[in-house]
Protein backbone atom coordinates (compact mmCIF):
# COMPACT_ATOMS: atom_id res chain seq x y z
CA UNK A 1 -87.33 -74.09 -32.92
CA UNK A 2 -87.83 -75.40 -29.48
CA UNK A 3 -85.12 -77.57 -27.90
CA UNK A 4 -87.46 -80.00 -26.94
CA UNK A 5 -88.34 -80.45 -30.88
CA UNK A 6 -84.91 -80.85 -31.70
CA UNK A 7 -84.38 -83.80 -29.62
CA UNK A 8 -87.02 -85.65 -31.06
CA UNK A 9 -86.85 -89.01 -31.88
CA UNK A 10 -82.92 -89.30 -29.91
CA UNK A 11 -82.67 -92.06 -27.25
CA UNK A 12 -80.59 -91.97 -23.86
CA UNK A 13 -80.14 -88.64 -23.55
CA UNK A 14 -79.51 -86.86 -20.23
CA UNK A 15 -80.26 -83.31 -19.68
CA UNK A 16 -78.69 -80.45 -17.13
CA UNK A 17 -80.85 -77.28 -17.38
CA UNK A 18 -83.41 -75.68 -19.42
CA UNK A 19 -85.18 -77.83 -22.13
CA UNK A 20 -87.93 -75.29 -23.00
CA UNK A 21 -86.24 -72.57 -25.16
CA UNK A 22 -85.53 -71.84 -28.71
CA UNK A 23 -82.57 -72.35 -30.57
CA UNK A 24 -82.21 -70.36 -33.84
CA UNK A 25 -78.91 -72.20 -35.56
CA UNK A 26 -77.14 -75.37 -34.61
CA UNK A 27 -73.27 -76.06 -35.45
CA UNK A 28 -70.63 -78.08 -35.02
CA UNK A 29 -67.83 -75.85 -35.82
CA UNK A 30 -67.73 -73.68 -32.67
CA UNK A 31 -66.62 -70.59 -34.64
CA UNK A 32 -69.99 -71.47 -36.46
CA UNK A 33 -72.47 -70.73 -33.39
CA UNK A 34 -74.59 -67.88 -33.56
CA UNK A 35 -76.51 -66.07 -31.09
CA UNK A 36 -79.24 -67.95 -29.14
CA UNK A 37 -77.51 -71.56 -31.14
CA UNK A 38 -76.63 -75.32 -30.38
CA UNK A 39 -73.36 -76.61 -30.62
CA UNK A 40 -72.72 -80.51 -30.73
CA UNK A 41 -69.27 -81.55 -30.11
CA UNK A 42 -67.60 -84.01 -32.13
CA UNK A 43 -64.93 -86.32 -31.95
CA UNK A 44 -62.99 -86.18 -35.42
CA UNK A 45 -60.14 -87.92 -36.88
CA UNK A 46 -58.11 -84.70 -36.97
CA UNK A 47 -59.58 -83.05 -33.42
CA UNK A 48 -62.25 -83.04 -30.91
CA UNK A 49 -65.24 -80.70 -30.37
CA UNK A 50 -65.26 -81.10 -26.86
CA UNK A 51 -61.76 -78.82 -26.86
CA UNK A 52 -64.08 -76.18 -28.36
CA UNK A 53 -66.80 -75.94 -25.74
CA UNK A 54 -65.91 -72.65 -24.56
CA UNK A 55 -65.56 -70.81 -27.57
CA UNK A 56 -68.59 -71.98 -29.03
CA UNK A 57 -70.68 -70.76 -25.68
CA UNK A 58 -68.49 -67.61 -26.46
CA UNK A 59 -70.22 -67.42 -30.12
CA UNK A 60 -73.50 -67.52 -28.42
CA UNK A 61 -74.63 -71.00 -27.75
CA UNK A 62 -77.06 -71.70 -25.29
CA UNK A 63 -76.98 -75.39 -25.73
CA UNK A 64 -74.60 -77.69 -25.89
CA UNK A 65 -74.45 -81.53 -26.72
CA UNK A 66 -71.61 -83.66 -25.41
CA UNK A 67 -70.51 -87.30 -25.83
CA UNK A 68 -70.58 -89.66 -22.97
CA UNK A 69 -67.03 -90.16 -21.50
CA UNK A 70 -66.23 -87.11 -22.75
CA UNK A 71 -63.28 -85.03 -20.42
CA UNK A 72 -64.60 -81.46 -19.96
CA UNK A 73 -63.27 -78.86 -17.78
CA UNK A 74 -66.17 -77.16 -15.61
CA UNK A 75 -64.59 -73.94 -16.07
CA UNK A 76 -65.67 -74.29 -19.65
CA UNK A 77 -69.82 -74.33 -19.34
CA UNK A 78 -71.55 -71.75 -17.88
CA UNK A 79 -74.28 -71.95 -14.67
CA UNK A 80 -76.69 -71.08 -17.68
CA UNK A 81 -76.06 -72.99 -20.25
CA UNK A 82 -78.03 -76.28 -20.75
CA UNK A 83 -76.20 -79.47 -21.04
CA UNK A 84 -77.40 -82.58 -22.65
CA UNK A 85 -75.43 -85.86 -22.67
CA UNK A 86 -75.54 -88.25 -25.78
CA UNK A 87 -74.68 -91.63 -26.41
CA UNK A 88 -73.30 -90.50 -29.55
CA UNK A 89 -72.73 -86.85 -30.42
CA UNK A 90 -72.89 -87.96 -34.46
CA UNK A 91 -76.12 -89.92 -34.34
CA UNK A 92 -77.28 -86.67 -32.62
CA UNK A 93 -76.23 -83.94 -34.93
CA UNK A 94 -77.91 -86.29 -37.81
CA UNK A 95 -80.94 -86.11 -35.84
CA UNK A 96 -81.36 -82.56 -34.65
CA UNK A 97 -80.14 -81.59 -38.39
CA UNK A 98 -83.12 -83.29 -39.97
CA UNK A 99 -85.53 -82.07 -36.99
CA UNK A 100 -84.13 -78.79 -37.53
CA UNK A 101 -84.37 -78.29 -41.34
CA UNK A 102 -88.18 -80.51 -40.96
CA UNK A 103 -87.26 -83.57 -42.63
CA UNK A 104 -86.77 -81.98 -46.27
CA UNK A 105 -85.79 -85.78 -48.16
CA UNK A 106 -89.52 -86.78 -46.87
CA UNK A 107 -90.51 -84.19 -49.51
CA UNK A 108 -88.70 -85.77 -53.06
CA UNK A 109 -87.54 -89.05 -54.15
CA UNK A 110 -84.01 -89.54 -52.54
CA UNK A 111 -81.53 -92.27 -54.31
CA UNK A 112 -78.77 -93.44 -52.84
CA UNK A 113 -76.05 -95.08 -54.81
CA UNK A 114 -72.80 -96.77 -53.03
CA UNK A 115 -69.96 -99.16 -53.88
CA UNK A 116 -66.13 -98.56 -54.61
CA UNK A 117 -66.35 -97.24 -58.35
CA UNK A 118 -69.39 -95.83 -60.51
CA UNK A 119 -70.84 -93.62 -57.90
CA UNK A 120 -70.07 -90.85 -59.68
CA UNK A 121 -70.61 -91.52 -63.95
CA UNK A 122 -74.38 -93.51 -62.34
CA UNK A 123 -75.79 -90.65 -60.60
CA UNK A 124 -74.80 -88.47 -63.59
CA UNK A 125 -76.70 -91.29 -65.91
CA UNK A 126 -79.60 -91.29 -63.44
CA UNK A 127 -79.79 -87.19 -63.50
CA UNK A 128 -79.61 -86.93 -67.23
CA UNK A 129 -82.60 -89.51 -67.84
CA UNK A 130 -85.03 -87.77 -65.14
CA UNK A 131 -83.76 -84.53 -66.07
CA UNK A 132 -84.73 -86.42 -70.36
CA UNK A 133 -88.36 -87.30 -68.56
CA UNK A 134 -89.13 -83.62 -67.29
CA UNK A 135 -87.89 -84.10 -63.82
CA UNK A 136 -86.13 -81.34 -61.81
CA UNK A 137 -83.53 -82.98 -60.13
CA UNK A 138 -80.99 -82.16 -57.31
CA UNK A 139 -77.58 -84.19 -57.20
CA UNK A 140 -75.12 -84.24 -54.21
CA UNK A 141 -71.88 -86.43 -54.85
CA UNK A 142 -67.78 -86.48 -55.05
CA UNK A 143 -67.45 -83.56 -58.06
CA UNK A 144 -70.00 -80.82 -57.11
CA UNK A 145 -74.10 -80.21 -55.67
CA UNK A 146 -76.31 -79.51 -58.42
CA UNK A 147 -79.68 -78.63 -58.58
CA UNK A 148 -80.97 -78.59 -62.12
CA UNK A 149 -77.97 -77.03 -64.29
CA UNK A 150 -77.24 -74.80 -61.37
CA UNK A 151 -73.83 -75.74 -59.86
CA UNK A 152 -73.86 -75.08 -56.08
CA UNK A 153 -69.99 -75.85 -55.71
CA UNK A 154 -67.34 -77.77 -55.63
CA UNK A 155 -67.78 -80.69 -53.04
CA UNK A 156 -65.88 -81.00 -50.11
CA UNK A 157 -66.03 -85.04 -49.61
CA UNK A 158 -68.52 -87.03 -51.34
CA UNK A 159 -71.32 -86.79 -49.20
CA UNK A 160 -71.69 -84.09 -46.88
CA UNK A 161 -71.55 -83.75 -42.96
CA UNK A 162 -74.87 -84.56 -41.78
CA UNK A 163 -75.72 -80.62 -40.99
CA UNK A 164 -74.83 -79.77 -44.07
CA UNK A 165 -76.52 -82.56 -46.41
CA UNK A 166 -79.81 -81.63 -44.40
CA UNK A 167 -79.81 -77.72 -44.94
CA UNK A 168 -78.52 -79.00 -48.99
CA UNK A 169 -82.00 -80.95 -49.34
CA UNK A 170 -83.38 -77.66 -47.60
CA UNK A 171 -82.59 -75.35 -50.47
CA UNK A 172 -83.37 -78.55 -53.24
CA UNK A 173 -86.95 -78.56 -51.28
CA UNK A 174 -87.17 -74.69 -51.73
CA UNK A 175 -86.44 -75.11 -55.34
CA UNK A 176 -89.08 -77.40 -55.90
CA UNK A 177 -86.50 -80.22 -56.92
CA UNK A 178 -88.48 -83.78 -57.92
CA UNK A 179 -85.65 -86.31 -56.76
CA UNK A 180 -82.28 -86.00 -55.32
CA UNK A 181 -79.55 -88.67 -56.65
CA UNK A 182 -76.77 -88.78 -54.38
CA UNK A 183 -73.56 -90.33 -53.51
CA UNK A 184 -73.32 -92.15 -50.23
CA UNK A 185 -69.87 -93.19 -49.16
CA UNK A 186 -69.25 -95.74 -46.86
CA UNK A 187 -67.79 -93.26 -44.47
CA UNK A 188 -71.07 -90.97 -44.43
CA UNK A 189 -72.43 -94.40 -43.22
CA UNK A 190 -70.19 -95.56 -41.08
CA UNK A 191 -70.18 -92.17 -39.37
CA UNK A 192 -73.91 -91.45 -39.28
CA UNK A 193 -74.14 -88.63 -42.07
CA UNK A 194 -77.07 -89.65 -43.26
CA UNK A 195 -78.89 -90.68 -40.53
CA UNK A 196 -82.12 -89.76 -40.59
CA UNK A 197 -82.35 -89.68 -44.60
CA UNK A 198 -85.41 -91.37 -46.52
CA UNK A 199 -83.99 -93.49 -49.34
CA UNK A 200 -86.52 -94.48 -51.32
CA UNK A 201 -83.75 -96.24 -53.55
CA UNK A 202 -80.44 -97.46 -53.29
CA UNK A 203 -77.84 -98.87 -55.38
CA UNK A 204 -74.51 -100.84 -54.62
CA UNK A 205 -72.48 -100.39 -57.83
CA UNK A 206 -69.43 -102.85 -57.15
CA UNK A 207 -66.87 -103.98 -54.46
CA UNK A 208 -63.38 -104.26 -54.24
CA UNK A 209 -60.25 -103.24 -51.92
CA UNK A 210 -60.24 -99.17 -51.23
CA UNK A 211 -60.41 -96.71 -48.46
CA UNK A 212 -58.59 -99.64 -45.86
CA UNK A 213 -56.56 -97.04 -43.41
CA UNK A 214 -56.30 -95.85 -39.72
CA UNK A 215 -58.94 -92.96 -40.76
CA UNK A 216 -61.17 -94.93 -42.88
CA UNK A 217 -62.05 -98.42 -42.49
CA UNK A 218 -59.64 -100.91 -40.49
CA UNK A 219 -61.14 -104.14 -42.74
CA UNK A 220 -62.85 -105.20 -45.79
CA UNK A 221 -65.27 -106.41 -43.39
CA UNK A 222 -66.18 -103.05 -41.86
CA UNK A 223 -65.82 -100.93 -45.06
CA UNK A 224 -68.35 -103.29 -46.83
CA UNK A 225 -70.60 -103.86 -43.46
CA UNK A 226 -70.78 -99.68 -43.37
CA UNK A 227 -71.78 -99.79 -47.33
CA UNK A 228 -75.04 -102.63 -46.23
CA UNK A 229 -76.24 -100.07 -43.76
CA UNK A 230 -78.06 -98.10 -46.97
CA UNK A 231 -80.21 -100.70 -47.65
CA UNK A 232 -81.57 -101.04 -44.30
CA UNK A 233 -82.74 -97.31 -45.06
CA UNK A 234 -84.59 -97.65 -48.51
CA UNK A 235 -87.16 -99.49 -49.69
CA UNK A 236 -86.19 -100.65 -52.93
CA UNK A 237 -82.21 -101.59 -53.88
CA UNK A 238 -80.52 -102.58 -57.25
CA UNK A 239 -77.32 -104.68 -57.18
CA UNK A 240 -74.60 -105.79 -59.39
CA UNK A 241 -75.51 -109.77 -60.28
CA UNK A 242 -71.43 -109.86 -61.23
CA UNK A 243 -69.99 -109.09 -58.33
CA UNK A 244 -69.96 -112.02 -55.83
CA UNK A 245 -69.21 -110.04 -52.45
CA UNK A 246 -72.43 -107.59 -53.89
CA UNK A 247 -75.04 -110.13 -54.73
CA UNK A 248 -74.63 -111.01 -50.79
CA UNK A 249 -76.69 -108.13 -50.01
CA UNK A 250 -79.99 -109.57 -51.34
CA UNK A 251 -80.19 -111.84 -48.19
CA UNK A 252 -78.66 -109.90 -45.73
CA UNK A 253 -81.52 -107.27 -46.08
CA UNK A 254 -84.84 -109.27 -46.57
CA UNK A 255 -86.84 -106.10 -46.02
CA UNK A 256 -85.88 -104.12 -48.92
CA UNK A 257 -87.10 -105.12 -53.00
CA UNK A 258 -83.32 -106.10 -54.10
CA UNK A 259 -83.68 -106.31 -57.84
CA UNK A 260 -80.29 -107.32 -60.12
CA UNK A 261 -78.44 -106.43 -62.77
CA UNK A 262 -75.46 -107.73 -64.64
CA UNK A 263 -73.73 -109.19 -68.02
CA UNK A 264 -72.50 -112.07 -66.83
CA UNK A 265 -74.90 -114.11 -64.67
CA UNK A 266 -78.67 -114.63 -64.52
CA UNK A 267 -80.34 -110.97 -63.45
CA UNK A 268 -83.67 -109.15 -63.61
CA UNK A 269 -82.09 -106.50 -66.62
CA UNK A 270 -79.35 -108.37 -68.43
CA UNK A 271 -76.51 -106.68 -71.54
CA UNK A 272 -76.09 -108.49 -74.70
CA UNK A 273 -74.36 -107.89 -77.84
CA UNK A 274 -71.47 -105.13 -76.06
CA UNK A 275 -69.55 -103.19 -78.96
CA UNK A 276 -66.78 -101.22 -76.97
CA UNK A 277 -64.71 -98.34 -79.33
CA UNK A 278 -62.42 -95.59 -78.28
CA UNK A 279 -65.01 -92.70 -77.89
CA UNK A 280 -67.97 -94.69 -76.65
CA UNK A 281 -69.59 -98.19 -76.11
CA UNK A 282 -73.29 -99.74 -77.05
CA UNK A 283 -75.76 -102.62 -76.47
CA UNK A 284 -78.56 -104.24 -76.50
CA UNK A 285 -81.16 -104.19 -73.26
CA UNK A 286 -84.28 -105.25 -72.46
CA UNK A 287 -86.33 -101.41 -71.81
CA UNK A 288 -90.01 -102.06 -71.05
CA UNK A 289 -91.47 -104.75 -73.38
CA UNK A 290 -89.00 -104.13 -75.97
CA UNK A 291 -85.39 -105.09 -76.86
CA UNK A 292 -83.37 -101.80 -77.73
CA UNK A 293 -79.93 -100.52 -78.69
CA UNK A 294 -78.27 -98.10 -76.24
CA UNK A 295 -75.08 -96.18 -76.62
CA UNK A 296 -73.06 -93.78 -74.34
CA UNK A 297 -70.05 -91.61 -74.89
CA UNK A 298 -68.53 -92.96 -71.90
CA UNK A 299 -66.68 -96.28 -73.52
CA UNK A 300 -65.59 -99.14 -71.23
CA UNK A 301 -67.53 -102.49 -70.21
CA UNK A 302 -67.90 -100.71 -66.90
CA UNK A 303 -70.00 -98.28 -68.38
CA UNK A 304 -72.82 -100.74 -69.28
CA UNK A 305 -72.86 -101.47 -65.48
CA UNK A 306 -73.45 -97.88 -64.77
CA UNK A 307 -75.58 -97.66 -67.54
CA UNK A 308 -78.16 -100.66 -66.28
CA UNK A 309 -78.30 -98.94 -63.06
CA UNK A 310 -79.96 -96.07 -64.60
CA UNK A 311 -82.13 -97.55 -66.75
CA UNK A 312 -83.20 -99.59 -64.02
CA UNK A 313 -83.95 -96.63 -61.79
CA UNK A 314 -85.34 -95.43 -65.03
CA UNK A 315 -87.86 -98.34 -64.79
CA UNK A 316 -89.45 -97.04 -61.58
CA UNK A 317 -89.99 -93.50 -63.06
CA UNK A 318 -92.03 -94.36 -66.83
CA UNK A 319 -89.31 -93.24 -68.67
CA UNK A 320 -89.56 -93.95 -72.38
CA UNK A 321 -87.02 -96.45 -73.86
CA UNK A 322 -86.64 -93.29 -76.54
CA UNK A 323 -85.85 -90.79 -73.11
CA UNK A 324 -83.28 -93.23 -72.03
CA UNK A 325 -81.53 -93.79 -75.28
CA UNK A 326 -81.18 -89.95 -75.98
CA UNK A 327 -79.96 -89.27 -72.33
CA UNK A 328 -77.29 -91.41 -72.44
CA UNK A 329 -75.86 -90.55 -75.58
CA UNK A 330 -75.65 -86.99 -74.29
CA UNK A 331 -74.24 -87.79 -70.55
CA UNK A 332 -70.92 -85.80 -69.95
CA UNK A 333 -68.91 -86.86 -66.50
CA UNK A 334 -66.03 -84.53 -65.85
CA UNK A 335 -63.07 -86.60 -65.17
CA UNK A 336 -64.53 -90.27 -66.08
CA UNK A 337 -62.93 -91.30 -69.32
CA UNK A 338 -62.80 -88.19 -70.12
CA UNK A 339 -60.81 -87.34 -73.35
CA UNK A 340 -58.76 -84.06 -73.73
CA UNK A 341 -58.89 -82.08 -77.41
CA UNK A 342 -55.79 -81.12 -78.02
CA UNK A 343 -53.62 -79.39 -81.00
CA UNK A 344 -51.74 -82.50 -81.58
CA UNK A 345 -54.47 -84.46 -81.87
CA UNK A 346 -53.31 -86.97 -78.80
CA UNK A 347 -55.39 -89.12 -77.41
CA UNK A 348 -55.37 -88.19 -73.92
CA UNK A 349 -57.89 -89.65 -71.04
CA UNK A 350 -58.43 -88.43 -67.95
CA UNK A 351 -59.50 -90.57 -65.29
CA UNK A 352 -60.48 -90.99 -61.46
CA UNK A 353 -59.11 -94.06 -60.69
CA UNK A 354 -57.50 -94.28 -58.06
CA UNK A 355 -57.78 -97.85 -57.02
CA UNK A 356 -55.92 -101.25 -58.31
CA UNK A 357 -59.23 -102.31 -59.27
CA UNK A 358 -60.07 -98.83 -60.95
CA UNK A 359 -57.31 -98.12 -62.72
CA UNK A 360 -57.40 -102.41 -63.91
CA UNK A 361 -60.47 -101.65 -65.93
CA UNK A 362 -59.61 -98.34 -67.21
CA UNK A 363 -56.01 -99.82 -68.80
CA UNK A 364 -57.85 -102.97 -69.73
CA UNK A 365 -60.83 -101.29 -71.14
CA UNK A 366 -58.23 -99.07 -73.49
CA UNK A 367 -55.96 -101.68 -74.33
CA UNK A 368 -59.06 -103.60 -75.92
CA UNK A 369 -59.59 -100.95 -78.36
CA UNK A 370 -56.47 -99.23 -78.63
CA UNK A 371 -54.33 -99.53 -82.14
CA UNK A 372 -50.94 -98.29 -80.64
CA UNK A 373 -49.55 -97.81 -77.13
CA UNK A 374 -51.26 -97.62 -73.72
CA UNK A 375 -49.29 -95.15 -71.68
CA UNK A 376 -50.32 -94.68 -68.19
CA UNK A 377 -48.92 -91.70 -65.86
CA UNK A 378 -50.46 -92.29 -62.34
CA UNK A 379 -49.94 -91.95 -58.47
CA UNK A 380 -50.93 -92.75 -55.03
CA UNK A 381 -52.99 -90.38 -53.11
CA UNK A 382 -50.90 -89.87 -49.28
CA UNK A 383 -52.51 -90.15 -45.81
CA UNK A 384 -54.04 -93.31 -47.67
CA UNK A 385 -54.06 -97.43 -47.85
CA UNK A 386 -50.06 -98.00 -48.74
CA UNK A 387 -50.87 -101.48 -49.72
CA UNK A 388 -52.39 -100.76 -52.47
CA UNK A 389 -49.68 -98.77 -53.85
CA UNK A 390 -47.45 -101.71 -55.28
CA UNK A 391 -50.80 -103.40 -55.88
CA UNK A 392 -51.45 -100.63 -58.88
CA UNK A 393 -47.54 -100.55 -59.50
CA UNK A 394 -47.84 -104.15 -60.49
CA UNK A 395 -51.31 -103.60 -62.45
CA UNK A 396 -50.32 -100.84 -64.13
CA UNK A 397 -46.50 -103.03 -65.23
CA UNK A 398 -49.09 -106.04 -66.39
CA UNK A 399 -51.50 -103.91 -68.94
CA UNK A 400 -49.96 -100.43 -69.93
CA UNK A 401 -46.84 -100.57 -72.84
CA UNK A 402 -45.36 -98.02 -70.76
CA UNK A 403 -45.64 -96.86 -67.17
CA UNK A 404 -44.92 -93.57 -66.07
CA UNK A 405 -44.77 -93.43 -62.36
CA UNK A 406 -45.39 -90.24 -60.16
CA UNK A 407 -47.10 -88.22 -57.63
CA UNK A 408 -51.01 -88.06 -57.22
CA UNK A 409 -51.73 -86.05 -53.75
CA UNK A 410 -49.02 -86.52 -51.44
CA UNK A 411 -51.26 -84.51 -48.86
CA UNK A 412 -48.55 -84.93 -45.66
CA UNK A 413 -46.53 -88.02 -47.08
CA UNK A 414 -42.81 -87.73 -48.73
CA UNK A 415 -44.09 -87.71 -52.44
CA UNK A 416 -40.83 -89.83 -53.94
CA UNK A 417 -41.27 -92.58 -51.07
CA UNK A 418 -44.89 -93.04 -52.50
CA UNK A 419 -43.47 -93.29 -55.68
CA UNK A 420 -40.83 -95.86 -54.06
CA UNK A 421 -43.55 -97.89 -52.99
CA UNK A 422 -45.59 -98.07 -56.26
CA UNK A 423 -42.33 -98.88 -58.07
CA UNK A 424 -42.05 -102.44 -55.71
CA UNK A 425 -44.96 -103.26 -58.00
CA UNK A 426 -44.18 -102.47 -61.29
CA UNK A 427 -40.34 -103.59 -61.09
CA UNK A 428 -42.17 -107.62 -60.61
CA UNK A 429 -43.56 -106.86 -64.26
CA UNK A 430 -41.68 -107.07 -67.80
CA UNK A 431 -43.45 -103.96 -68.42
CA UNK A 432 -41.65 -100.46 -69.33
CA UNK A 433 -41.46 -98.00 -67.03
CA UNK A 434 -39.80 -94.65 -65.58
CA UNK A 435 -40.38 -92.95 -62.10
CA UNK A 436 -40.61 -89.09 -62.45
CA UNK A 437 -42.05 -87.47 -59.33
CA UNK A 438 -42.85 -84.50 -60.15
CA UNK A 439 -46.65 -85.14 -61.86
CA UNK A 440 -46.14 -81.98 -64.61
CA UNK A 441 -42.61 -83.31 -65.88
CA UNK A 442 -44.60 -86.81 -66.44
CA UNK A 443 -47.32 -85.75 -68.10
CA UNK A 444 -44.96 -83.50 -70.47
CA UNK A 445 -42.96 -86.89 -70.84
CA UNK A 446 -45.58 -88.85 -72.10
CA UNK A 447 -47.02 -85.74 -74.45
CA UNK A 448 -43.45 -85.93 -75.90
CA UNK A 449 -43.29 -89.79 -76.61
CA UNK A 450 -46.69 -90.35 -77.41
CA UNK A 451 -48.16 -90.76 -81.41
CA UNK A 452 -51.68 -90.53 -82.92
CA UNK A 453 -52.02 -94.20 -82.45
CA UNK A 454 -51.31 -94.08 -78.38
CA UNK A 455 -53.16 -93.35 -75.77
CA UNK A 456 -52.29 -91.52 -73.06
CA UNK A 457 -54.28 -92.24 -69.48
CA UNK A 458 -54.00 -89.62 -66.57
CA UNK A 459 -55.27 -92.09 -63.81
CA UNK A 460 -56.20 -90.99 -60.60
CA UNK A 461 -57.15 -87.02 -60.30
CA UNK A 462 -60.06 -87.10 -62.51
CA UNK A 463 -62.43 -83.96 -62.01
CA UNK A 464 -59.99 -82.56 -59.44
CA UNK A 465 -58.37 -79.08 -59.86
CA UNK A 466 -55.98 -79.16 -57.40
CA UNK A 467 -52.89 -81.02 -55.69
CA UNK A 468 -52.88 -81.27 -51.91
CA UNK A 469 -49.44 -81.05 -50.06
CA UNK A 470 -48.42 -80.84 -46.68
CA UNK A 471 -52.64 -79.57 -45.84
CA UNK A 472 -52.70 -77.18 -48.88
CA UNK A 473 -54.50 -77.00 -52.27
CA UNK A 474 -52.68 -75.80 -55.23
CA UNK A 475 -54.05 -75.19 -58.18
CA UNK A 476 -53.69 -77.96 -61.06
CA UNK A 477 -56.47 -78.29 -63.89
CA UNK A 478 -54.95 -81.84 -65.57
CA UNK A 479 -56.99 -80.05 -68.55
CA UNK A 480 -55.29 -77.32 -68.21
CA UNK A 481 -51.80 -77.93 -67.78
CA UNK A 482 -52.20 -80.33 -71.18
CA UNK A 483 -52.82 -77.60 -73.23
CA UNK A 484 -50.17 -75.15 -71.37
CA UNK A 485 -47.50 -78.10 -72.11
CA UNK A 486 -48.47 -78.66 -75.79
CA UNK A 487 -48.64 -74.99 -76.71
């Protein structure tokens, strides 16, 4: 593609060089470039692109994109080698990405669906009703890329680097996917991943405290500010009537539809009647001219949230009340209240949360329906918000009959100081508890105390099959390693 085609639609550039030639592959990991390529330099958390120009021209680029007030040795770009200067090397790789790949989410229905928790179990929802209707859809989020049944992968980070997400809709497009449902995290926002994208819906599931660090969001302010910029993209939005800081949105976007949803307060598609049991929950909602009674495997009040979401989308697409119903008694979510069979008959849950107000509604959601003892075994994630370590300490002391305290990912933090710092919590609490770092030992000490009346909940890894330390991934299946320790 020319370079001149690439550029299209970016504003203040400066150029040094030749603007009339083709590029054949763009990157942003120099030892990505190709022959005849592009390589934008970025400034990341963890390093800067700019330290790579060399290599990359190395590799074979011919172009190369820099950030203004970026330092740059001379030495590093050749005579030949064309040189354009951006206001912002991430707006631009969003840009050339979707220029380079032709726009592919102009060609299906894109949805976009933010907000701390429910990302994940709505898009699922949202898939398995299309997918009920005859759709074939493509879905991009925290636990793998899909298109159809076809599983693409293990994701990396919720939503993808901006190159990446755009050659992702490329293949979808070449499979002759209907909509994409997809995961938008405030980061991909915030840092300009999907620039360029055309929402044609978007969702803002909830809001509370998460994701507040030096690499993430300094603020609530900014980390819900970065989460608003997706409705500025789409045309249509749905929004969670319950939750004060979300129903904001409505009038800080006037230009997109903003229709509600809730339990609690006056919205356009309202719950009644909410039966919540062990395996699943059900009620009653208003689909199409008709009251009906829905039920989903996925039991917890904050699965009727995630459920009016879909049905909501649902709305847009014709779906038939009977469609809906069917699809959402089927919906599986690996690692979202998911239980565990096991020999001993336990009853073992395995969840994502990873949040105080996450892993509040997962202990409060069990202990509403559970006849014996809530046990909860969780961590804090490292190189992550330490306030809200004692935060979940002290949540987790309030709700669960016993507390078993211990590691999550460390990543490059001292596991047992993390530990430490969740304990602050819990010790403010009359409830039980015992710290046992080491995440195996715990969950083999709440195996061994548990009965068939208890319930055992494995907060915070979810669909994850690994534990990072110290920059590596080792393997650990939570599924796994139950049946291992009660064989």
């Amino acid at each position: 593609m020319k370079l001149k085609s690439l550029l299209n639609g970016l504003e203040g550039l400066k150029a040094r060089g030749n603007i009339d030639i083709d590029i054949k592959n763009i990157a942003h990991d120099s030892r990505k470039v190709k022959k005849d390529g592009m390589f934008i330099a970025i400034k990341g958390y963890e390093t800067d692109g700019h330290k790579y120009i060399r290599d990359a021209i190395n590799n074979g680029a011919k172009v190369i994109i820099i950030e203004e007030g970026s330092s740059i040795k001379k030495s590093d770009i050749n005579e030949d080698t064309t040189v354009i200067l951006s206001p912002n090397t991430r707006i631009a790789l969003a840009r050339v990405a979707c220029n380079f790949y032709n726009n592919p989410s102009t060609k299906f229905n894109l949805i976009g669906i933010t907000g701390t928790k429910g990302k994940t179990t709505t898009s699922f929802m949202v898939k398995s009703i299309l997918e009920k209707h005859g759709q074939k859809v493509g879905l991009i989020g925290t636990i793998a890329n899909y298109i159809g049944d076809k599983n693409l992968g293990e994701s990396q980070r919720t939503t993808p680097e901006s190159l990446e997400l755009q050659e992702l809709f490329s293949e979808m497009v070449k499979e002759k996917v209907d909509t994409v449902v997809m995961e938008v995290s405030s980061q991909s926002l915030k840092l300009h991943r999907v620039d360029g994208c055309d929402f044609n819906i978007g969702v803002f599931t909830n809001f509370s405290e998460d994701h507040i660090s030096e690499k993430e969001h300094p603020n609530m302010e900014d980390y819900f500010n970065s989460k608003l910029k997706l409705f500025n993209m789409c045309k249509i939005g749905y929004i969670n009537a319950d939750d004060f800081r979300v129903a904001k949105v409505k009038k800080s976007v006037p230009n997109c539809d903003i229709k509600t949803y809730g339990i609690d307060n006056s919205a356009d598609l309202l719950a009644k009647d909410i039966t919540v049991t062990n395996s699943s929950v059900d009620f009653k909602v208003k689909i199409g001219n008709r009251n009906e009674r829905v039920k989903t495997g996925i039991p917890g009040r904050f699965s009727v949230y995630n459920s009016l979401v879909a049905i909501s989308i649902a709305s847009r697409f014709g779906v038939t009340a009977d469609e809906v119903k069917e699809a959402l008694l089927e919906v599986k979510v690996p690692g979202r209240s998911e239980l565990v069979p096991n020999k001993k008959d336990l009853t073992i849950m395995i969840d994502y949360a990873h949040s105080p107000e996450s892993l509040h509604n997962i202990l409060s959601a069990v202990k509403s329906y559970t006849r014996g003892r809530v046990i909860s075994v969780f961590g804090c994630g490292g190189d992550r918000d330490p306030g809200k370590r004692p935060q979940m300490g002290e949540i987790s002391g309030n709700i669960a009959d016993f507390t078993i305290i211990t590691s999550d990912n460390p990543r490059t933090e001292d596991p047992e100081k993390i530990v430490k710092q969740i304990e602050e919590g819990t010790k403010k609490t009359k409830g039980k508890y015992i710290t046992i770092v080491d995440r195996i030992e715990a969950m083999q000490y709440a195996i061994n105390m548990a009965n068939k009346n208890d319930i055992i909940v494995l907060a915070g890894k979810g669909h994850e099959t690994y534990q990072e330390i110290n920059g590596k991934k080792y393997p650990f299946d939570e599924r796994e390693i139950i049946k291992k320790l009660i064989k």
